[in-house]
Protein backbone atom coordinates (compact mmCIF):
# COMPACT_ATOMS: atom_id res chain seq x y z
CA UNK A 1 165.77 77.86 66.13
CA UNK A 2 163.71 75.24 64.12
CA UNK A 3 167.24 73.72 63.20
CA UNK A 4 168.01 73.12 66.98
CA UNK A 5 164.24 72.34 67.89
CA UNK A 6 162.62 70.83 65.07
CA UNK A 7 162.07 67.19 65.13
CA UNK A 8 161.23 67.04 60.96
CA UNK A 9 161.75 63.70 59.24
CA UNK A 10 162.59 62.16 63.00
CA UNK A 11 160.72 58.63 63.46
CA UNK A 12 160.22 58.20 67.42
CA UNK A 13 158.66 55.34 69.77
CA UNK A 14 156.76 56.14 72.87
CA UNK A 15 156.29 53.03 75.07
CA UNK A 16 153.04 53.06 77.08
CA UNK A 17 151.46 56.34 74.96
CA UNK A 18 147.93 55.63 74.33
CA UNK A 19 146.78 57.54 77.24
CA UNK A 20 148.06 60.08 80.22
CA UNK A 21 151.34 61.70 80.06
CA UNK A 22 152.67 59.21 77.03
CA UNK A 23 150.05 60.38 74.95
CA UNK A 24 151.63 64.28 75.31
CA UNK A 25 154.53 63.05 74.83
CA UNK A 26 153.97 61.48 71.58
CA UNK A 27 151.89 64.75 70.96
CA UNK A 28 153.92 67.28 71.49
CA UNK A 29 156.95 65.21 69.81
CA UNK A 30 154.73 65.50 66.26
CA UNK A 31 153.56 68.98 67.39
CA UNK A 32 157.28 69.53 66.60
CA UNK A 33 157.51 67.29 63.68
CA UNK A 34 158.09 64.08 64.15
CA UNK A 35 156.43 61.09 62.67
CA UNK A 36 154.77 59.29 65.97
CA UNK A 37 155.10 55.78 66.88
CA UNK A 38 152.18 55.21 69.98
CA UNK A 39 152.45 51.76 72.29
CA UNK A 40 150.48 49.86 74.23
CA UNK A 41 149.08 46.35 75.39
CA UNK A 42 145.27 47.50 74.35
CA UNK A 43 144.82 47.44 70.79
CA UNK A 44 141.32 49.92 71.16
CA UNK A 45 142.83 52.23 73.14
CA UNK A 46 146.22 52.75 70.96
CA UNK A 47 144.29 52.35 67.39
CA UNK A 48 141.66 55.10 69.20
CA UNK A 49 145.24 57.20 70.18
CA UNK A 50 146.12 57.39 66.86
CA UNK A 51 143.56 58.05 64.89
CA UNK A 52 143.33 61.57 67.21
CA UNK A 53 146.44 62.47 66.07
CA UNK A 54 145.77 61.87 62.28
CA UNK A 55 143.34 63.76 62.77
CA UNK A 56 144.74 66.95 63.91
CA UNK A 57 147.07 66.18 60.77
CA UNK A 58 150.06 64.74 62.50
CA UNK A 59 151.48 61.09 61.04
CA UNK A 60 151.30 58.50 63.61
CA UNK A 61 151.28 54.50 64.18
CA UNK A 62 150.44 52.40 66.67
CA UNK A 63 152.18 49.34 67.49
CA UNK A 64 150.27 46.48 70.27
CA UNK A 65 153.34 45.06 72.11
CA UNK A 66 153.84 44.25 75.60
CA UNK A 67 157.20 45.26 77.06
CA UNK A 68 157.56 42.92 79.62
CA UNK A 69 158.06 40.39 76.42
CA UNK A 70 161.69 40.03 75.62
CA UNK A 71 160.56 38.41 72.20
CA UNK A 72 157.53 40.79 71.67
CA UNK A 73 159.62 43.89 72.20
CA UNK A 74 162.33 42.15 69.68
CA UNK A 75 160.13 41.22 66.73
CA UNK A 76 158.41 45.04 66.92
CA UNK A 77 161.52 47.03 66.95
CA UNK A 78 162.39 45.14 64.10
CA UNK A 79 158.68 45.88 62.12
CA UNK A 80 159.09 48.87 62.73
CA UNK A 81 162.52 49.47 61.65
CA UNK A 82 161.73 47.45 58.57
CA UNK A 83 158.50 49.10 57.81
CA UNK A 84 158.36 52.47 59.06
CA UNK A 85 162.20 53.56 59.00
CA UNK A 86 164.59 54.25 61.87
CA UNK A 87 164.06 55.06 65.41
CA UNK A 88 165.96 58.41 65.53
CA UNK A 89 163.89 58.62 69.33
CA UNK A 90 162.90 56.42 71.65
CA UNK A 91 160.60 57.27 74.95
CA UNK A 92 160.87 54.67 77.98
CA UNK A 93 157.55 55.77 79.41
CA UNK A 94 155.38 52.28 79.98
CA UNK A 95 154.83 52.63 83.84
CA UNK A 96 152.42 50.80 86.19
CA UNK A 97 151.47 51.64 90.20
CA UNK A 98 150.78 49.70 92.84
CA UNK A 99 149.53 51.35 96.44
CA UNK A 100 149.85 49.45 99.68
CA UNK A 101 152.35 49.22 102.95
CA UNK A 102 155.41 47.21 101.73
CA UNK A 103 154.72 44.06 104.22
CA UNK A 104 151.24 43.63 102.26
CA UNK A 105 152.91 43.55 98.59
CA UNK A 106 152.85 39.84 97.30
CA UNK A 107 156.43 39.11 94.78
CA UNK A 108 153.99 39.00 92.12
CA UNK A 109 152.95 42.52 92.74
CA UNK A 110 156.82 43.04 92.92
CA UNK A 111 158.38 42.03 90.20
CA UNK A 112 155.10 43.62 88.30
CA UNK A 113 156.39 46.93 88.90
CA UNK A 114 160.08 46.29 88.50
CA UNK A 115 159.17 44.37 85.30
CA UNK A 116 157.29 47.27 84.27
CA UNK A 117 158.55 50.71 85.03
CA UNK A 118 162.70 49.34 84.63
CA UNK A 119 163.36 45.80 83.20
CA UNK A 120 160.98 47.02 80.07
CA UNK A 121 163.37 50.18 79.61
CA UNK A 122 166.40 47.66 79.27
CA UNK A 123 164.51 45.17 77.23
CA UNK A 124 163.38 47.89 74.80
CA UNK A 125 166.30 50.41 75.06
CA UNK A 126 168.78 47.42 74.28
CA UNK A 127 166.94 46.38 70.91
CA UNK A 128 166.36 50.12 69.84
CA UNK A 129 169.96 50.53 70.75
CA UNK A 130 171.38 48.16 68.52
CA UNK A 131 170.21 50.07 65.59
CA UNK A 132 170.98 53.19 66.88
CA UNK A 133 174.95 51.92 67.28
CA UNK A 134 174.79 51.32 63.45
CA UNK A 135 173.81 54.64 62.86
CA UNK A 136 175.55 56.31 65.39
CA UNK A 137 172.95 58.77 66.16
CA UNK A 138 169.65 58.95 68.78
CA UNK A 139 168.06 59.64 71.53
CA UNK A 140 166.46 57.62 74.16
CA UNK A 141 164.48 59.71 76.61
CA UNK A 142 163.34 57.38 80.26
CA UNK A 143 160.43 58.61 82.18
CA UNK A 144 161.59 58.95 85.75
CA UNK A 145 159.56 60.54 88.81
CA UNK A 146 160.75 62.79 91.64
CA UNK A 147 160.09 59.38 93.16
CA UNK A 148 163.47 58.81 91.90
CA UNK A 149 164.91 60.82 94.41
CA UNK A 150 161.94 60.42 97.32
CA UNK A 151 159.55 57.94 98.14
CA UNK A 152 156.42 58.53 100.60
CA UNK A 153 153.98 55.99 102.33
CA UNK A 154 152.39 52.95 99.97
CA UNK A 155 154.42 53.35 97.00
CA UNK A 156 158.16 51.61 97.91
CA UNK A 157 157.98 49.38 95.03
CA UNK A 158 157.47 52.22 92.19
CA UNK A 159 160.16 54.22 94.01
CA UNK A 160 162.93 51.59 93.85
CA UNK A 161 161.78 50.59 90.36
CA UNK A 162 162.03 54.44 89.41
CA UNK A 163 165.14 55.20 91.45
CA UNK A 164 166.66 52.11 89.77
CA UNK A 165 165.09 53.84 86.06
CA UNK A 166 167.40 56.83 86.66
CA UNK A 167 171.04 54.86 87.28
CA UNK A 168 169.76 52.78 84.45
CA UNK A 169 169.68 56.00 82.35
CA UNK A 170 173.42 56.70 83.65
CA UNK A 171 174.38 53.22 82.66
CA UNK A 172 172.70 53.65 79.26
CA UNK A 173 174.83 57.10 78.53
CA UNK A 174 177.71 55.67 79.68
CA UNK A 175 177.83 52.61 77.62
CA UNK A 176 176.56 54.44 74.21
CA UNK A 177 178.01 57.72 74.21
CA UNK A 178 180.47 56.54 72.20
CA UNK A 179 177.94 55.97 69.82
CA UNK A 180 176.66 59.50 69.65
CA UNK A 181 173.50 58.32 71.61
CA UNK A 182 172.19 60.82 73.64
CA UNK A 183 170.56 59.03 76.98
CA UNK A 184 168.59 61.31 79.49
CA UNK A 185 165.60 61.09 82.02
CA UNK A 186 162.00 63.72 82.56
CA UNK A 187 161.17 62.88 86.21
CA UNK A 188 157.56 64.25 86.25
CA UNK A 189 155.92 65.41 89.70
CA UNK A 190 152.31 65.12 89.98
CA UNK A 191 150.36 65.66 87.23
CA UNK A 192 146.59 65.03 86.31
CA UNK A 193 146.79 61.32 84.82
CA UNK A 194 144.31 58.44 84.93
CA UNK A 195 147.27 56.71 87.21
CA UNK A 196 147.43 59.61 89.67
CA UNK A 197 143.12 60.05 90.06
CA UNK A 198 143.08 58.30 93.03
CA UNK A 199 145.02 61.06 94.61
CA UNK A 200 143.31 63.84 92.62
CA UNK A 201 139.86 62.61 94.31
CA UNK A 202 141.39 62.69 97.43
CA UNK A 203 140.70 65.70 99.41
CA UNK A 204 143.91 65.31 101.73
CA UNK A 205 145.71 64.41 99.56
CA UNK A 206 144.86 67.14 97.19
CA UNK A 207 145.07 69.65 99.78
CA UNK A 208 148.46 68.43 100.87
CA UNK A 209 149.98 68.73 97.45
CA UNK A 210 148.87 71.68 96.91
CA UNK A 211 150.29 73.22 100.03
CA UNK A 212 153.41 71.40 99.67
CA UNK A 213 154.32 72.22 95.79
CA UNK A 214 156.28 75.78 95.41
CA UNK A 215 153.57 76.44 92.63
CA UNK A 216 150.58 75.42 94.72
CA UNK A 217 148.83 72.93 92.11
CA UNK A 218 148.91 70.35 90.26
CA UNK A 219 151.13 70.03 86.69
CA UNK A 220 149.28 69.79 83.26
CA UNK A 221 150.60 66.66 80.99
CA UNK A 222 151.61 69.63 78.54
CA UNK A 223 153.82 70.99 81.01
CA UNK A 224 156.17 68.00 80.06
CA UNK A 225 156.50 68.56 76.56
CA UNK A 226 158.98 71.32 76.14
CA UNK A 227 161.56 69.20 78.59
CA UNK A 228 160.76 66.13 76.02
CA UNK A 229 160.91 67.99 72.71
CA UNK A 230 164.37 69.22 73.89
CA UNK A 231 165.94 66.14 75.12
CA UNK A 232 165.27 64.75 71.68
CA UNK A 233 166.66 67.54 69.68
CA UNK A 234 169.53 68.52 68.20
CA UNK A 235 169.90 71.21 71.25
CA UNK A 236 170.39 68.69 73.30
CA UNK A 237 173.72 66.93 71.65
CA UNK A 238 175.89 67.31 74.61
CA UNK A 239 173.94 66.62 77.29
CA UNK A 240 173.60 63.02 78.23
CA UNK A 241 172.97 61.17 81.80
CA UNK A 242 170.79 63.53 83.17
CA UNK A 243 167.55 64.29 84.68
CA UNK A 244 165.27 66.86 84.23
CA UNK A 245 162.59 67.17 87.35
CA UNK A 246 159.32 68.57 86.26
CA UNK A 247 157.83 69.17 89.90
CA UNK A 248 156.63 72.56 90.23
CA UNK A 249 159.62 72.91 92.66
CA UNK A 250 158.56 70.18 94.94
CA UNK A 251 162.41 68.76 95.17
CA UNK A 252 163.74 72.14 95.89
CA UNK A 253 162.08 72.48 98.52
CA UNK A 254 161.39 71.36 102.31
């Protein structure tokens, strides 16, 4: 099974991984055996990222780039292609939230989160792309949300901008298929992340996901990694376009 599973000798990206659910991602990715590539705008935290991983004896880098920054994004694909080898995987998972009723957002705040959580998947996605054409091989994984299907109260911009990720993904397959590029979405549900412990300190709204999630708690960042390690594996050849919804059974539910 390690043929179909193992990631050995695989160089892959992670946007927005020096913390939260990025972080496992890159994790479990060199768990399986992939040399790690962490991102972030904050050269402390990504620099502090890494070295954790070194430590436990995986091979990791960290790259400072901000992905809103067409030429930013451009000149560190190309370092890194130059310098570290090719991106055989890349994971769309930068992501920002903003909470407040939609009449009090400001276009700042707006375009923020578009800019963010699904301009910055094109920007990067194109220039990792291009080198992935040449080769004609890889996989490009986008972090979605089960707000890509549903939105609630105080969160309509991260909702569009994640509901626009997911037809970006299906735009993305269908455009490089051709290419042998494998393009899929992990739509987490509501996990324990820095981004999400607003809501974890919330006694309502604990109590209300709890009651309303199938499994009756909330999801563990590691939960995420089996979906990710397969979506960037040979197992996964065939599949392209989709989503996989790691919810605890929230969507299948009313």
């Amino acid at each position: 099974m390690r043929d179909y599973f193992g990631l050995d000798g695989k160089i892959a990206l992670v946007t927005g991984s020096s913390r939260g659910l990025g972080l496992a991602f890159a994790d479990g990715l060199a768990r399986a055996g992939a040399t790690v590539i962490l991102n972030g705008r904050n050269s402390d935290t990504v620099d502090e990222a890494v070295e954790g991983l070194n430590e436990k004896g995986f091979t990791a880098h960290g790259r400072c780039f901000d992905v809103t920054d067409s030429k930013q994004v451009k000149a560190s694909i190309d370092e890194i292609e130059t310098n570290i080898g090719p991106t055989a995987i890349l994971i769309n998972n930068a992501g920002i939230q903003r909470r407040r009723t939609l009449e009090e957002f400001t276009d700042e705040d707006w375009h923020d989160v578009i800019d963010t959580n699904l301009t910055a998947a094109f920007r990067v996605g194109r220039e990792v792309a291009g080198y992935m054409i040449k080769r004609k091989q890889g996989k490009i994984i986008n972090t979605l949300s089960m707000q890509s299907e549903v939105s609630r109260n105080t969160i309509a911009p991260y909702a569009a901008s994640k509901g626009g990720l997911k037809m970006l993904t299906k735009g993305m397959a269908t455009d490089w298929g051709k290419y042998n590029i494998q393009v899929n979405g992990v739509g987490p549900g509501y996990f324990t992340t820095v981004m999400n412990q607003p809501l974890m300190d919330n006694p309502e709204f604990d109590g209300w996901l709890k009651a309303r999630t199938p499994m009756a708690r909330w999801g563990d960042p590691d939960e995420l990694i089996g979906a990710v390690v397969f979506l960037s594996s040979k197992a996964s050849d065939f599949i392209t376009g989709q989503a996989i919804y790691v919810d605890g059974g929230i969507l299948a539910t009313i």
